[in-house]
C-alpha atoms as a PDB file:
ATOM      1  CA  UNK A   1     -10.740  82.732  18.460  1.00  0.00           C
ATOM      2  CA  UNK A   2     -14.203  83.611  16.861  1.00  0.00           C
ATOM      3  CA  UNK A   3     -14.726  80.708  14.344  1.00  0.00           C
ATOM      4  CA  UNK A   4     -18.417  81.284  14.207  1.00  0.00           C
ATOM      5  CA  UNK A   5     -20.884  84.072  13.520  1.00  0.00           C
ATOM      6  CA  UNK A   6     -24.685  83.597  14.004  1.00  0.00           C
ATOM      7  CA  UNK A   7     -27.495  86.056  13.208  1.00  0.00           C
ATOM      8  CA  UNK A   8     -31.447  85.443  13.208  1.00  0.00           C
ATOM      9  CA  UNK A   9     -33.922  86.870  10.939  1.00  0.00           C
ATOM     10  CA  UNK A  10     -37.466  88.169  12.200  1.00  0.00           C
ATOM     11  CA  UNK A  11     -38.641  85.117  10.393  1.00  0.00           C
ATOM     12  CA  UNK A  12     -37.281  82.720  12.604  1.00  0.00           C
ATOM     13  CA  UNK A  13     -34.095  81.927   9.855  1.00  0.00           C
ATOM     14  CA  UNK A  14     -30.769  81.537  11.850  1.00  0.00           C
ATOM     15  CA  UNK A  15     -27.202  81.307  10.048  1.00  0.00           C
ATOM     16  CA  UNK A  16     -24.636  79.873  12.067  1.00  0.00           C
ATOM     17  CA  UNK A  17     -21.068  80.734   9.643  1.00  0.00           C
ATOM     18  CA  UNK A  18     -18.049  78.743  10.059  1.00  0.00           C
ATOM     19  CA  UNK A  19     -14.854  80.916   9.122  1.00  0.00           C
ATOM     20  CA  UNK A  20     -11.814  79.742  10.827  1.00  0.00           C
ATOM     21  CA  UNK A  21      -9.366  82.745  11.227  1.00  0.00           C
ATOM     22  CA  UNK A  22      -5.979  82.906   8.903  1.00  0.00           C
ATOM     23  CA  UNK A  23      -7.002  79.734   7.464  1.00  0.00           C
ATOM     24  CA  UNK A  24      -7.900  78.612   4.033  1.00  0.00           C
ATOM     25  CA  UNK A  25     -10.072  75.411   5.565  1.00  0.00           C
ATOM     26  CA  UNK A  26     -12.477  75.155   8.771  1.00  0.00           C
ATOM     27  CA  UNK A  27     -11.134  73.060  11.009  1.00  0.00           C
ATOM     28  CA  UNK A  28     -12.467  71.410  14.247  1.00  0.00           C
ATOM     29  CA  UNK A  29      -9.706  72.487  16.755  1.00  0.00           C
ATOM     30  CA  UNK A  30     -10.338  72.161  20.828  1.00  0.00           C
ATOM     31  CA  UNK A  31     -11.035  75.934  20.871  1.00  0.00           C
ATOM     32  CA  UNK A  32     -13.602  75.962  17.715  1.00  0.00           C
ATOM     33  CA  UNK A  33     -15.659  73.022  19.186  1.00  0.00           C
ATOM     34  CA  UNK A  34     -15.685  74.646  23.000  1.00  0.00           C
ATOM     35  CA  UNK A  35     -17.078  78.109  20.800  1.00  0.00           C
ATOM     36  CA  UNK A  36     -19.856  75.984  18.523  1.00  0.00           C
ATOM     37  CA  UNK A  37     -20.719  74.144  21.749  1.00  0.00           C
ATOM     38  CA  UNK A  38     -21.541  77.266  23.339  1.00  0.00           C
ATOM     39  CA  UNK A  39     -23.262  78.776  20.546  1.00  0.00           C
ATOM     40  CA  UNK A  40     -25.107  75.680  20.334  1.00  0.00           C
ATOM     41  CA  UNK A  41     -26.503  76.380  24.396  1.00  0.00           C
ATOM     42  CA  UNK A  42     -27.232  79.850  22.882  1.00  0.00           C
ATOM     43  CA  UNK A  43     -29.157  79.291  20.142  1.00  0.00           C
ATOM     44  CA  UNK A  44     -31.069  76.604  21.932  1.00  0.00           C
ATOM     45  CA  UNK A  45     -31.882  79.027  24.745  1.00  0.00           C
ATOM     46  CA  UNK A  46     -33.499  81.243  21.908  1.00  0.00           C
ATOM     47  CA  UNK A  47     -35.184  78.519  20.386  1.00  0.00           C
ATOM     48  CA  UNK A  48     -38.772  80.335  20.442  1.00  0.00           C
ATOM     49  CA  UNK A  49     -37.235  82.554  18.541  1.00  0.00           C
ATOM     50  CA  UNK A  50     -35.522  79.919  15.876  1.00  0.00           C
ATOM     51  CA  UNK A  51     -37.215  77.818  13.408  1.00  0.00           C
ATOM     52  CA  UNK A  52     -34.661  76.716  11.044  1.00  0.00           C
ATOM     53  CA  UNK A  53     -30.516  76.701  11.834  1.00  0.00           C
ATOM     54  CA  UNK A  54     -28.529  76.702   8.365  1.00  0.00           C
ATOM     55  CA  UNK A  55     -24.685  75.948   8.863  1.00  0.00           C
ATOM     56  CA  UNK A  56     -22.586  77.526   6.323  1.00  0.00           C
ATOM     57  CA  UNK A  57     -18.929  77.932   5.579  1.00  0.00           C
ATOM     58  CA  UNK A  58     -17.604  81.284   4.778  1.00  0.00           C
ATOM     59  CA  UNK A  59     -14.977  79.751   2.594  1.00  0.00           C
ATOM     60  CA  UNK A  60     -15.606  79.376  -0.932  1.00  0.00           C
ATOM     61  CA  UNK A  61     -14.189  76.362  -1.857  1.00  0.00           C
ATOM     62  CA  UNK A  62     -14.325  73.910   1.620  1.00  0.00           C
ATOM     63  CA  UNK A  63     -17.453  73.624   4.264  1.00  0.00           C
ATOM     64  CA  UNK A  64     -15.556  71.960   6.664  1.00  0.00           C
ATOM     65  CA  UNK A  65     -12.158  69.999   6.438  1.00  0.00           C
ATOM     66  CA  UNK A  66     -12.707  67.905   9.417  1.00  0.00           C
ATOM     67  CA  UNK A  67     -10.421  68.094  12.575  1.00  0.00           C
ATOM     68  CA  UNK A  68      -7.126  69.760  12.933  1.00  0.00           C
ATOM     69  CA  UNK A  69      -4.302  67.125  12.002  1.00  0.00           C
ATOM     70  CA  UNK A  70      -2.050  69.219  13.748  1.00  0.00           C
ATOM     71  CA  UNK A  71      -3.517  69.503  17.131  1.00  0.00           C
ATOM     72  CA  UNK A  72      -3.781  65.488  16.684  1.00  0.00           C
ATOM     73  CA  UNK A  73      -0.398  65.467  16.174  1.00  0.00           C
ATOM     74  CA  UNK A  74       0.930  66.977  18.897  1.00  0.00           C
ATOM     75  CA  UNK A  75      -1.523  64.966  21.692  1.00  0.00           C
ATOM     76  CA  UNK A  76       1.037  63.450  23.696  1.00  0.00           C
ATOM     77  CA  UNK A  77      -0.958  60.413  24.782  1.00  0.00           C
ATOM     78  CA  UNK A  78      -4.155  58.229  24.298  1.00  0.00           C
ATOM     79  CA  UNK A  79      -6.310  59.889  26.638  1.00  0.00           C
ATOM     80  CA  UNK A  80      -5.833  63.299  24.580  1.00  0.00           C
ATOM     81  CA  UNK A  81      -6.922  61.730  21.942  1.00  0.00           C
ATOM     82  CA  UNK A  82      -9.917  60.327  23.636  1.00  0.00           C
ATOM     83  CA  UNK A  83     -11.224  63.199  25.041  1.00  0.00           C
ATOM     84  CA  UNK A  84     -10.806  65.034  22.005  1.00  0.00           C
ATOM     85  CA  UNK A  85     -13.135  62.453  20.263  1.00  0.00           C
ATOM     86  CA  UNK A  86     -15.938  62.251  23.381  1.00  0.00           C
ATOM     87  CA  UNK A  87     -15.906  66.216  22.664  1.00  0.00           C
ATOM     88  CA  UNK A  88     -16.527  65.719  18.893  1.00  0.00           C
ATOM     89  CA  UNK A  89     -18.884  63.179  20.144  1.00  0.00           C
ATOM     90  CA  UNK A  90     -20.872  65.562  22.919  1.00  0.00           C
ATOM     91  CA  UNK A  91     -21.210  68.466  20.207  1.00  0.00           C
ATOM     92  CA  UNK A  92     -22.369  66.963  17.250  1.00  0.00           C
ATOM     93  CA  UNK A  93     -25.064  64.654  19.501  1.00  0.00           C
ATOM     94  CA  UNK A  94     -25.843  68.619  21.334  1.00  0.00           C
ATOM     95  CA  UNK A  95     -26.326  69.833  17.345  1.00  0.00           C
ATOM     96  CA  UNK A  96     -28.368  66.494  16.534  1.00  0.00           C
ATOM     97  CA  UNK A  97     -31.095  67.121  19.789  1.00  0.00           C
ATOM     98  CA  UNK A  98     -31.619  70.872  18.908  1.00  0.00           C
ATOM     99  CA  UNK A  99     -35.030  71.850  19.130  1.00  0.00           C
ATOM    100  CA  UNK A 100     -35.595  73.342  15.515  1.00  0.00           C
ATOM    101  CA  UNK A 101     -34.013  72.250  12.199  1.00  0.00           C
ATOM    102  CA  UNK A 102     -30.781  72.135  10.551  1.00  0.00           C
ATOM    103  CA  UNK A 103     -29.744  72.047   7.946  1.00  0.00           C
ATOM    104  CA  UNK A 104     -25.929  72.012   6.422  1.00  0.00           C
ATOM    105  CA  UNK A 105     -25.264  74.213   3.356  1.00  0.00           C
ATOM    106  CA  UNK A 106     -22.632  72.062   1.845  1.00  0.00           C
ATOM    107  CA  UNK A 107     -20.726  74.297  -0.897  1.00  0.00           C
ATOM    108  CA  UNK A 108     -17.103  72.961  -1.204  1.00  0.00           C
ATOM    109  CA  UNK A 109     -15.027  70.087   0.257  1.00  0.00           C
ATOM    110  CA  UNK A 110     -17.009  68.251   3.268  1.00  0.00           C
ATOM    111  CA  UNK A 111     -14.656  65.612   4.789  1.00  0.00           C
ATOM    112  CA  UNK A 112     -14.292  63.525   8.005  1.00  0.00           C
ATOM    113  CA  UNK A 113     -15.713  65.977  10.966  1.00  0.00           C
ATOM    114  CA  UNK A 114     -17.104  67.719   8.821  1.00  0.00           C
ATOM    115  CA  UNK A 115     -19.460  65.509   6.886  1.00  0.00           C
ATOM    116  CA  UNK A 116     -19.785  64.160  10.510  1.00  0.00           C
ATOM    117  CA  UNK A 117     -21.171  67.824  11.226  1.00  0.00           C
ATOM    118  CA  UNK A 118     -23.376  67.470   8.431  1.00  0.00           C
ATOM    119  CA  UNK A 119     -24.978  63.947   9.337  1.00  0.00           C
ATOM    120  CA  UNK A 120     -25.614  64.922  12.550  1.00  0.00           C
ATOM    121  CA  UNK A 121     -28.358  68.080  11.027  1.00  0.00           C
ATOM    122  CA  UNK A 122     -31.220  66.886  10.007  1.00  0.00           C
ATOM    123  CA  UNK A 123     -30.939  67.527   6.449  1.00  0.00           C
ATOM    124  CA  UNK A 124     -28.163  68.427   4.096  1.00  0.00           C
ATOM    125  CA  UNK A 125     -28.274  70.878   0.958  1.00  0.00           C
ATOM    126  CA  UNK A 126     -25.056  70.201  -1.511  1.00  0.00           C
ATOM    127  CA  UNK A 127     -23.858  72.579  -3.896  1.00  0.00           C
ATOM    128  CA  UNK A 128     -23.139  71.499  -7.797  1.00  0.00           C
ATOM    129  CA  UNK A 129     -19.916  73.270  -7.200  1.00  0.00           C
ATOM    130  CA  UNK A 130     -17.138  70.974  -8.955  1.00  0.00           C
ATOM    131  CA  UNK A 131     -15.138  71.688  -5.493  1.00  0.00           C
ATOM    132  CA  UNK A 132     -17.811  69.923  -3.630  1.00  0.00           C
ATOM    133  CA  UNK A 133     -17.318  66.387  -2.458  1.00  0.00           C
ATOM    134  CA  UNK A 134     -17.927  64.896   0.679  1.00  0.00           C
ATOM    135  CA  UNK A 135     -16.050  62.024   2.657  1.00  0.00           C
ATOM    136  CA  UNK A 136     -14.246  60.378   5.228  1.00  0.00           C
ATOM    137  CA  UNK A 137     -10.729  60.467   4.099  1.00  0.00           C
ATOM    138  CA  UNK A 138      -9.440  59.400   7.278  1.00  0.00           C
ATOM    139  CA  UNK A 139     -10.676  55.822   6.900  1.00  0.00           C
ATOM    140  CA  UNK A 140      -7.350  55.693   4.015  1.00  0.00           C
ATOM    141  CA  UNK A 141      -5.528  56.358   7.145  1.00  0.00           C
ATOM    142  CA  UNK A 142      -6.745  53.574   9.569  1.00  0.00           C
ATOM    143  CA  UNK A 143      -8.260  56.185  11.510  1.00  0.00           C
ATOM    144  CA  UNK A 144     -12.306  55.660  12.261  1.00  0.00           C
ATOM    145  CA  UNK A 145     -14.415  58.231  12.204  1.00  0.00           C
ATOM    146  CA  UNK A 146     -15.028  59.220  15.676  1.00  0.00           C
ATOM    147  CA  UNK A 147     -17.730  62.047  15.836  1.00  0.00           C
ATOM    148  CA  UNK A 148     -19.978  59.908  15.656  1.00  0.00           C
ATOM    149  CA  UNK A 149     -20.189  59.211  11.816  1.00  0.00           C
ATOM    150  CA  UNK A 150     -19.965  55.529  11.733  1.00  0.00           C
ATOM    151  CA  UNK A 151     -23.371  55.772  13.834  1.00  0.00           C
ATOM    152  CA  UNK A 152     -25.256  58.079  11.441  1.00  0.00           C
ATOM    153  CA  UNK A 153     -24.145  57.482   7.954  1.00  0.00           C
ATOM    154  CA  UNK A 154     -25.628  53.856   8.031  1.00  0.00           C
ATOM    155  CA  UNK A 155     -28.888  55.219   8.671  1.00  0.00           C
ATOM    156  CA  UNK A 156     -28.967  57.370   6.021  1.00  0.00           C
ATOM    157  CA  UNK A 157     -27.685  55.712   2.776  1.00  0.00           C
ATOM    158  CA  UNK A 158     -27.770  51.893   4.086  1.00  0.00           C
ATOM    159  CA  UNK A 159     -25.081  49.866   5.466  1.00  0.00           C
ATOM    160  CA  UNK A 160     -23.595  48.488   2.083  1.00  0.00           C
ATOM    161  CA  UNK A 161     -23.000  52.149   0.755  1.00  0.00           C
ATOM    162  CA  UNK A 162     -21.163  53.432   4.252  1.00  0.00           C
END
């Protein structure tokens, strides 16, 4: 599907770039995790070469929508579901233990998986775009956030603002 291009300066500077194909958002689908999750093994592998990893959207008005209602939709039973959350899970905890910095370039709309994204770098750069906000809508669902932001954004504003 090619969701993601990377590229690495001869300082050291990697860009990872989110661009889902024929779509106005990012979304986390099964196919664009499995791609960042490789990427992820390949820019660790060339970690003597990387000292900082910015994550950018190549959309101008959303970073990262979160995951794809639609593939959530059609999971036709619980341990879908599941294993579609333990991958979510796996990647963002793989993006959390790299060996060099990140650092999300929020411009635009960050919500659920993607703000989830964004906890798990270890620092976060927000436009003053009007279009940017960031979130977990899916809580106004019933839905928990289940990439592993209910375990990170505690520790980084305090438990009575998450």
């Amino acid at each position: 599907m090619n969701c993601f291009t990377y590229k690495i300066d001869i300082n050291g500077v990697a860009t990872l770039t989110f661009d889902t194909p024929k779509s106005n958002a990012n979304v986390f689908s099964n196919i664009s995790m499995d791609e960042l999750n490789q990427l992820l093994d390949t820019l660790k592998d060339k970690k003597d070469k990387i000292k900082v990893l910015f994550i950018e959207s190549a959309k101008e008005t959303i970073f990262i929508a979160g995951a794809d209602i639609n593939e959530i939709k059609t999971a036709n039973n619980a341990q879908q579901i599941d294993a579609f959350v333990k991958k979510g899970q796996d990647l963002f905890t793989k993006l959390e233990n790299l060996p060099f910095t990140t650092i999300a370039v929020i411009n635009g709309m960050c919500l659920g998986g993607g703000l989830e994204l964004a906890l798990a770098c270890d620092y976060r750069l927000a436009s003053s775009n009007e279009n940017t906000k960031l979130g977990l809508p899916e809580i106004n669902l019933g839905i928990i956030p289940g990439f592993g932001g209910t375990q990170r954004l505690y520790k980084l504003v305090g438990f009575a603002k998450a």
